[in-house]
C-alpha atoms as a PDB file:
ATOM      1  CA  UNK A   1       0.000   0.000   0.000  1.00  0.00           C
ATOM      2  CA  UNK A   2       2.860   1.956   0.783  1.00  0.00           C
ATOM      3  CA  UNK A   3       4.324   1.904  -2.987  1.00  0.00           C
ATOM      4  CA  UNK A   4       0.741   2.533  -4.076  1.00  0.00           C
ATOM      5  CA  UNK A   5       0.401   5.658  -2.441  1.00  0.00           C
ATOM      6  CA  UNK A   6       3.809   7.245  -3.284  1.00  0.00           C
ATOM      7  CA  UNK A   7       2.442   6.630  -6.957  1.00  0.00           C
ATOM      8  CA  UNK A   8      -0.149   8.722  -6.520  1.00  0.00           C
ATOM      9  CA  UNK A   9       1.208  11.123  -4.765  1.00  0.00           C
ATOM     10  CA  UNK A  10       4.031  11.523  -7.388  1.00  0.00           C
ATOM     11  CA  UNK A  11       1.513  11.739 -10.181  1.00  0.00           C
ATOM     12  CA  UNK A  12       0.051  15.419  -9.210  1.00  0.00           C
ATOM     13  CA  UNK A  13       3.646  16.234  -8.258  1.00  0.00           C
ATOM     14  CA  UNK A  14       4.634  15.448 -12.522  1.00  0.00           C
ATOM     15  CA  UNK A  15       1.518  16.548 -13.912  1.00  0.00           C
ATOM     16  CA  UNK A  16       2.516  19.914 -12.005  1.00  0.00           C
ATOM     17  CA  UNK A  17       6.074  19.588 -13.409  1.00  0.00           C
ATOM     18  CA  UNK A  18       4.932  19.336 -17.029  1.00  0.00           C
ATOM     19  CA  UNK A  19       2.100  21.543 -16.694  1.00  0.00           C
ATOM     20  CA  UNK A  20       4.349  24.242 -15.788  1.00  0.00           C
ATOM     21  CA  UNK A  21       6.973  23.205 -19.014  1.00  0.00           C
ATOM     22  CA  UNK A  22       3.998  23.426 -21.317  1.00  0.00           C
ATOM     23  CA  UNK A  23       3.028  26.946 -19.775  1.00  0.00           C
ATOM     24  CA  UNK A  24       6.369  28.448 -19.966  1.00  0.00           C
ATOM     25  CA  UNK A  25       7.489  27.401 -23.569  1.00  0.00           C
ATOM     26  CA  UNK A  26       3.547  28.465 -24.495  1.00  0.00           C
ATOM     27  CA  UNK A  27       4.168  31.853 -23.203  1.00  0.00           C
ATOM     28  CA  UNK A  28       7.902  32.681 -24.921  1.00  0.00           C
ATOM     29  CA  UNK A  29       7.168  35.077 -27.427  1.00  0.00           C
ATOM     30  CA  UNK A  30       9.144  33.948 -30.647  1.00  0.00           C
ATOM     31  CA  UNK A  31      11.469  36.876 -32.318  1.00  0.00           C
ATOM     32  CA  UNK A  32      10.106  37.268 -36.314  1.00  0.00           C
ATOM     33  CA  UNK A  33      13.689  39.323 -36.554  1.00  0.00           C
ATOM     34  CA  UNK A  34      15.154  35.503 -36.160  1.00  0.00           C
ATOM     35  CA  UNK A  35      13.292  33.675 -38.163  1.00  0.00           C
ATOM     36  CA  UNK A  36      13.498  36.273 -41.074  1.00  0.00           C
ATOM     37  CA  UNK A  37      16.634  37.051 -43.730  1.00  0.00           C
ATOM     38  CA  UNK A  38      18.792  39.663 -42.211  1.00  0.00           C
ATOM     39  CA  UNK A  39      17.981  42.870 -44.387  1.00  0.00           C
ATOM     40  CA  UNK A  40      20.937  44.566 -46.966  1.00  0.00           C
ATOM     41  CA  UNK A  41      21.380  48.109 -47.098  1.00  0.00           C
ATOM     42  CA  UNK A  42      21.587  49.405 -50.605  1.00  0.00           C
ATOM     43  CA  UNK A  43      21.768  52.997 -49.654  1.00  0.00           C
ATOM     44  CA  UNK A  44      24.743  55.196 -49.922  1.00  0.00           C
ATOM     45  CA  UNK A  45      27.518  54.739 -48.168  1.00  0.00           C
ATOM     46  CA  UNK A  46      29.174  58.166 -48.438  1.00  0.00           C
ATOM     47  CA  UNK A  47      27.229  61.811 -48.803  1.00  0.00           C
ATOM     48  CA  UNK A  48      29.194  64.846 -49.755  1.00  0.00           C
ATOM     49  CA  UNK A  49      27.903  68.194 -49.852  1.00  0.00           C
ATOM     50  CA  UNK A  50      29.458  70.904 -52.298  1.00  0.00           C
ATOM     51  CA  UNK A  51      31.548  68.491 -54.368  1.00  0.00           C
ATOM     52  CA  UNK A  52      34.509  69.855 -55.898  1.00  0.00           C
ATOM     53  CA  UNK A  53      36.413  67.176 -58.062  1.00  0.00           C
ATOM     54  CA  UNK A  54      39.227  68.013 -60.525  1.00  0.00           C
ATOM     55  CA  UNK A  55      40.939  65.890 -62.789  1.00  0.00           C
ATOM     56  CA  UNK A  56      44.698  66.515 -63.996  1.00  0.00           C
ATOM     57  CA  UNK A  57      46.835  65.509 -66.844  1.00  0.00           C
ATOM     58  CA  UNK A  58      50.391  65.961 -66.255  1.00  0.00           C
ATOM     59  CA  UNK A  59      49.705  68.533 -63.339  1.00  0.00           C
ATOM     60  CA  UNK A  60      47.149  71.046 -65.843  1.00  0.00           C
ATOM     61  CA  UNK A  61      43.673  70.997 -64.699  1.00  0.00           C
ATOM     62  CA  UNK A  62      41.457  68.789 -67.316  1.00  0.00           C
ATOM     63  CA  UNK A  63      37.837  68.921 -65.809  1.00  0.00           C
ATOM     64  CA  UNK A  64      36.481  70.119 -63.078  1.00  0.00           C
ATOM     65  CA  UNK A  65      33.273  68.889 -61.131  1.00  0.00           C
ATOM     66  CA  UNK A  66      31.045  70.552 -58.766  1.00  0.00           C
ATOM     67  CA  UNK A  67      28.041  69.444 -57.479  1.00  0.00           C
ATOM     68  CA  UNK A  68      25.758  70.376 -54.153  1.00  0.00           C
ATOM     69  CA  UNK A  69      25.209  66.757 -53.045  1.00  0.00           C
ATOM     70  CA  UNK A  70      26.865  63.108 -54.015  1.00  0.00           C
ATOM     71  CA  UNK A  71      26.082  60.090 -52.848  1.00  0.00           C
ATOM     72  CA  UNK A  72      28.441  57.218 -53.002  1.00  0.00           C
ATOM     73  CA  UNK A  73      27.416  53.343 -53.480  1.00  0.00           C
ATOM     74  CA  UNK A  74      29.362  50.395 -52.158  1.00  0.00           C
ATOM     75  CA  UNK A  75      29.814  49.558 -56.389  1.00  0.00           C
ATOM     76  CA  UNK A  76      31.829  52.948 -56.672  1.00  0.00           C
ATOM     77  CA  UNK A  77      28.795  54.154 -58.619  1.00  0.00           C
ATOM     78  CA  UNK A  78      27.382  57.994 -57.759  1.00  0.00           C
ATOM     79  CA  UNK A  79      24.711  60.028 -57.522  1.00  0.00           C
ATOM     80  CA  UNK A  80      24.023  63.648 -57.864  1.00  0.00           C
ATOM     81  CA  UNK A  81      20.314  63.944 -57.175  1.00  0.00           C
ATOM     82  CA  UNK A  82      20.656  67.500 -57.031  1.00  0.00           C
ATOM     83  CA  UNK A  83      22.416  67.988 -60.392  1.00  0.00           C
ATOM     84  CA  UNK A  84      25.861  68.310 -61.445  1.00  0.00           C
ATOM     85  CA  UNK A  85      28.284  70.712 -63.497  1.00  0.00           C
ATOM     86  CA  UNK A  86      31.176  69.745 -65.538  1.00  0.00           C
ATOM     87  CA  UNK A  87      33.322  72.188 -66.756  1.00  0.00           C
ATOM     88  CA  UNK A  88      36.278  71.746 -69.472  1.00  0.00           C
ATOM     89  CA  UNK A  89      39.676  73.690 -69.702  1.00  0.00           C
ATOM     90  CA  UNK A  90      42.131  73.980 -72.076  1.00  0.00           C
ATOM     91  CA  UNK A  91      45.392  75.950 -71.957  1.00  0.00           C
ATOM     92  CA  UNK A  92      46.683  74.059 -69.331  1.00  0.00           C
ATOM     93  CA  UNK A  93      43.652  74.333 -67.285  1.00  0.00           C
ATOM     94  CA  UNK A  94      43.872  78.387 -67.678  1.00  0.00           C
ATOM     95  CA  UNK A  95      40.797  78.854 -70.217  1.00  0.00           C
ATOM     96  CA  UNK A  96      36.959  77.322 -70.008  1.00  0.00           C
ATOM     97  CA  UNK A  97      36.590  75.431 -73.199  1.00  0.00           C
ATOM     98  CA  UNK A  98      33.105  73.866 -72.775  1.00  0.00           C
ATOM     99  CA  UNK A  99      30.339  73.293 -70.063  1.00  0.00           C
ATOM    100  CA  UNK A 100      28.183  70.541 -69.234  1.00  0.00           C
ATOM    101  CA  UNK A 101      25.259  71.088 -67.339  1.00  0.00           C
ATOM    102  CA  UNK A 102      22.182  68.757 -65.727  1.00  0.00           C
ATOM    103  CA  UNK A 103      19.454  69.032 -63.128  1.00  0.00           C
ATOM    104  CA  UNK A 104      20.965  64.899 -62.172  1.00  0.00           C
ATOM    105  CA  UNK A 105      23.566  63.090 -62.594  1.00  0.00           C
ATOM    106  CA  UNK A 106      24.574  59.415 -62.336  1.00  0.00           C
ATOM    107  CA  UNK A 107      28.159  57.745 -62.473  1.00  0.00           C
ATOM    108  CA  UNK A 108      28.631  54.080 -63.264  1.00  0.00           C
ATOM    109  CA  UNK A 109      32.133  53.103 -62.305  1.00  0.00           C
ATOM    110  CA  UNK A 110      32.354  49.795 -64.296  1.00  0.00           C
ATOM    111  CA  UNK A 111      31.538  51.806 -67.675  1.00  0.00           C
ATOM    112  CA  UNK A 112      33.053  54.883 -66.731  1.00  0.00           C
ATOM    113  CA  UNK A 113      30.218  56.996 -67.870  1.00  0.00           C
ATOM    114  CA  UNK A 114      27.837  59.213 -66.524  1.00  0.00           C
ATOM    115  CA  UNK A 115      24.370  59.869 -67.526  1.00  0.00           C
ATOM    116  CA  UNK A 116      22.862  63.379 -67.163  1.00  0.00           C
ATOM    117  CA  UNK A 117      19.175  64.744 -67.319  1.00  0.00           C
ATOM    118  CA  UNK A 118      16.939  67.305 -66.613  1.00  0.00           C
ATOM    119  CA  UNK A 119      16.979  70.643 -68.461  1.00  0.00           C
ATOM    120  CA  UNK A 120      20.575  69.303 -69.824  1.00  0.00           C
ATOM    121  CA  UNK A 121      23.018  72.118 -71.305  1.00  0.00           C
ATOM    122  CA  UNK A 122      26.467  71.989 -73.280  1.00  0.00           C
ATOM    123  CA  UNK A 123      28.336  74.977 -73.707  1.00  0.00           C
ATOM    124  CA  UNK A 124      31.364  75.703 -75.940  1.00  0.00           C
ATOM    125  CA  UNK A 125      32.657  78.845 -74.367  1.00  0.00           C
ATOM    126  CA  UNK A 126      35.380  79.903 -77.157  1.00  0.00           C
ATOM    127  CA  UNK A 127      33.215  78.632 -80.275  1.00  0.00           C
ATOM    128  CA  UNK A 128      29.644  80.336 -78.977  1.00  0.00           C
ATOM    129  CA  UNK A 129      27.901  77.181 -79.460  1.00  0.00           C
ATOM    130  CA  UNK A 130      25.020  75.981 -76.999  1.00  0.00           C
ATOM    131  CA  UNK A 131      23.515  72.498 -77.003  1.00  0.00           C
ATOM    132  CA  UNK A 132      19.888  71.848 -74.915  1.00  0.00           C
ATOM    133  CA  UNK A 133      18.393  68.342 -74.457  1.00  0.00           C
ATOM    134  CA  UNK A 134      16.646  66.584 -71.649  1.00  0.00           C
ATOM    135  CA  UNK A 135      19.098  63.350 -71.421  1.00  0.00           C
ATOM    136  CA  UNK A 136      22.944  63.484 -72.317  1.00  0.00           C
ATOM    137  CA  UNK A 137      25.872  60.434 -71.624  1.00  0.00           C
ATOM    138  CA  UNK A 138      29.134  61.778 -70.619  1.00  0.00           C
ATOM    139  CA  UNK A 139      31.639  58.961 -71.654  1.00  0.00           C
ATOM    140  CA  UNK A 140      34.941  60.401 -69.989  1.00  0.00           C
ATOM    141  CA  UNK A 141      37.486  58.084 -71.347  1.00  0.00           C
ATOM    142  CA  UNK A 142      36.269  58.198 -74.811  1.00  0.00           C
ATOM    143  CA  UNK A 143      35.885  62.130 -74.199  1.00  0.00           C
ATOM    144  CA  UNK A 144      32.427  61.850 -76.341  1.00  0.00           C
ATOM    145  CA  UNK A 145      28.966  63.376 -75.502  1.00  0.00           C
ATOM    146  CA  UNK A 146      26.124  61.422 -76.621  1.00  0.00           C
ATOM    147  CA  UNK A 147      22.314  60.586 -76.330  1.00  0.00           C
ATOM    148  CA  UNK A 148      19.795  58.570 -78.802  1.00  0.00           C
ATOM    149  CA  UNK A 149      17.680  59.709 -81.401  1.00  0.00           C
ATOM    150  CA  UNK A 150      14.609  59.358 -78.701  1.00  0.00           C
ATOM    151  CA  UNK A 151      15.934  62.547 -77.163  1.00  0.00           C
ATOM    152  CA  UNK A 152      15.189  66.368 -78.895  1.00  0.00           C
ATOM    153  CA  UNK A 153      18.198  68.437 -79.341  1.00  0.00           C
ATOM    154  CA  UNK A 154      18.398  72.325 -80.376  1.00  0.00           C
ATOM    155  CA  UNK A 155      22.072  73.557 -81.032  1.00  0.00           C
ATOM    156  CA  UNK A 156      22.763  77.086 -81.410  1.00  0.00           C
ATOM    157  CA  UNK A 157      25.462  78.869 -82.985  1.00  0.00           C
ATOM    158  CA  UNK A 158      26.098  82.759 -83.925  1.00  0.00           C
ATOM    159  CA  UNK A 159      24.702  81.606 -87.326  1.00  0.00           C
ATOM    160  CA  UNK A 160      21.947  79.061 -86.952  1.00  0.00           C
ATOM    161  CA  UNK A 161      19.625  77.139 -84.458  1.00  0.00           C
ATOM    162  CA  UNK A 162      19.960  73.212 -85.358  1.00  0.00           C
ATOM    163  CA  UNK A 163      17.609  70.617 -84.174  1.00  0.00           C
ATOM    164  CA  UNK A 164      16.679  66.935 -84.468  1.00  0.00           C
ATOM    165  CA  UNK A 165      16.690  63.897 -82.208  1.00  0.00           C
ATOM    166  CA  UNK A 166      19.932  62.000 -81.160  1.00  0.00           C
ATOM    167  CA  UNK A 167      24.261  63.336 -80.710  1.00  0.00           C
ATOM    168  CA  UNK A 168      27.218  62.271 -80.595  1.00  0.00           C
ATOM    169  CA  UNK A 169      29.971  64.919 -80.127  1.00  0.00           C
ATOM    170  CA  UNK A 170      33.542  65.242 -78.453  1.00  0.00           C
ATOM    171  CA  UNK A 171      33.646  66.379 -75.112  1.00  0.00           C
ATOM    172  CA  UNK A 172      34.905  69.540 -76.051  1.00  0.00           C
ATOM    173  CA  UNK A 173      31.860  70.293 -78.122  1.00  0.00           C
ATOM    174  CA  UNK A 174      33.624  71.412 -80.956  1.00  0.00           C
ATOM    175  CA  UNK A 175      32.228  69.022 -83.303  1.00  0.00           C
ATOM    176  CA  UNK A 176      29.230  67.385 -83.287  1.00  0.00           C
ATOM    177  CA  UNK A 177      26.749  65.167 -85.255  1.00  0.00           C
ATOM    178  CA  UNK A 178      23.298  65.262 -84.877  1.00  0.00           C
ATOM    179  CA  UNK A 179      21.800  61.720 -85.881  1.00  0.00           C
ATOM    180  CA  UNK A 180      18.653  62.647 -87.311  1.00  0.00           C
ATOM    181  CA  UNK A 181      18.293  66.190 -88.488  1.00  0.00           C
ATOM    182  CA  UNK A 182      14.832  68.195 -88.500  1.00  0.00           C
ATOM    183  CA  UNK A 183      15.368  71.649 -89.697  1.00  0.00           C
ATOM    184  CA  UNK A 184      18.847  74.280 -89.682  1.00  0.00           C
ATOM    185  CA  UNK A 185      17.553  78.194 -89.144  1.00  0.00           C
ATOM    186  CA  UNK A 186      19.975  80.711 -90.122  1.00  0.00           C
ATOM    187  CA  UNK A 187      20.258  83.623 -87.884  1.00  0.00           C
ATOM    188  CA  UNK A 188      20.687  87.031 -88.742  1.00  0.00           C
ATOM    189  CA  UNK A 189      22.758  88.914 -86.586  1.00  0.00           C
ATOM    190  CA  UNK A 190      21.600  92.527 -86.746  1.00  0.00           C
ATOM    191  CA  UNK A 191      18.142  90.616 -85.641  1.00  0.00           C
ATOM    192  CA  UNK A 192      20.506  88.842 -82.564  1.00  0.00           C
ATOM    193  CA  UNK A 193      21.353  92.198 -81.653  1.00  0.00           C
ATOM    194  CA  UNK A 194      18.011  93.950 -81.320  1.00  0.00           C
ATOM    195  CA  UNK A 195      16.606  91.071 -79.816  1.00  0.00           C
ATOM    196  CA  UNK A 196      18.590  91.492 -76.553  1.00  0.00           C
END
């Protein structure tokens, strides 16, 4: 009788035991951050503000960069969501040759090239030649200036307005193809003149 009653009396004893198991693992709150993928940041890794980059050749100032804000990527590529200016020298880096202009701007370090859009303007400074379009590719090692024939351009010179849909030019804007021409306007000066 003696083993039958330590039976019993052990069997409210492990029923509390378990009951108690079952009520603590039942009330651990599982973490979702655990069970899910940890979450990789694309972002930037590097803002600048004011950005002031100059390239060189043999210690004469190339091209010059400015820009209020750049973000940099893990990939090397950039961002200028708040436009960019390139400017162009010649003369040993004494004399603006040509401007390049954009509302934004985006570098891709594995082709070298930057794409710029938004009210987009070239400039040749010494030649008097302006260039407007809404997209423009700045290829810097193949110093050319190009966009597709999707994209509107007007070109202006002392002479004549140009315009049609697609360029390819050197960097230096001082020649230039336009892909698919749609009219050339001559200009008459002593009009120019009164006109401003």
């Amino acid at each position: 009788m003696a083993a039958f009653g330590l039976i019993l009396s052990c069997r409210p004893v492990l029923a509390l035991v378990l009951g108690a198991g079952l009520l603590a693992s039942g009330c651990q709150k599982k973490d979702p951050a655990a069970s899910k993928k940890p979450v990789e940041y694309k972002g930037p890794l590097l803002e600048t503000t004011n950005v002031l980059t100059l390239y060189s050749d043999s210690a004469k100032l190339q091209i010059k960069y400015t820009a209020p804000l750049e973000q940099q990527f893990e990939s090397g590529d950039k961002l200028y969501p708040k436009g960019i200016d390139v400017t162009f020298y010649t003369n040993g880096g004494k004399e603006v040759l040509n401007t390049l202009r954009g509302n934004y701007g985006r570098y891709d370090k594995a082709k070298n090239l930057y794409f710029i859009r938004g009210d987009v303007r070239v400039s040749n400074v010494q030649k008097q030649q302006s260039m407007k379009t809404e997209e423009m590719y700045f290829d810097q090692e193949k110093r050319l200036i190009y966009n597709d024939t999707t994209q509107l351009v007007r070109i202006q010179t002392p002479t004549e307005i140009l315009t049609g849909y697609g360029l390819t030019a050197n960097q230096d804007f001082s020649r230039y193809t336009i892909l698919k021409p749609e009219g050339v306007f001559t200009i008459d000066q002593a009009d120019m003149k009164s006109a401003n």
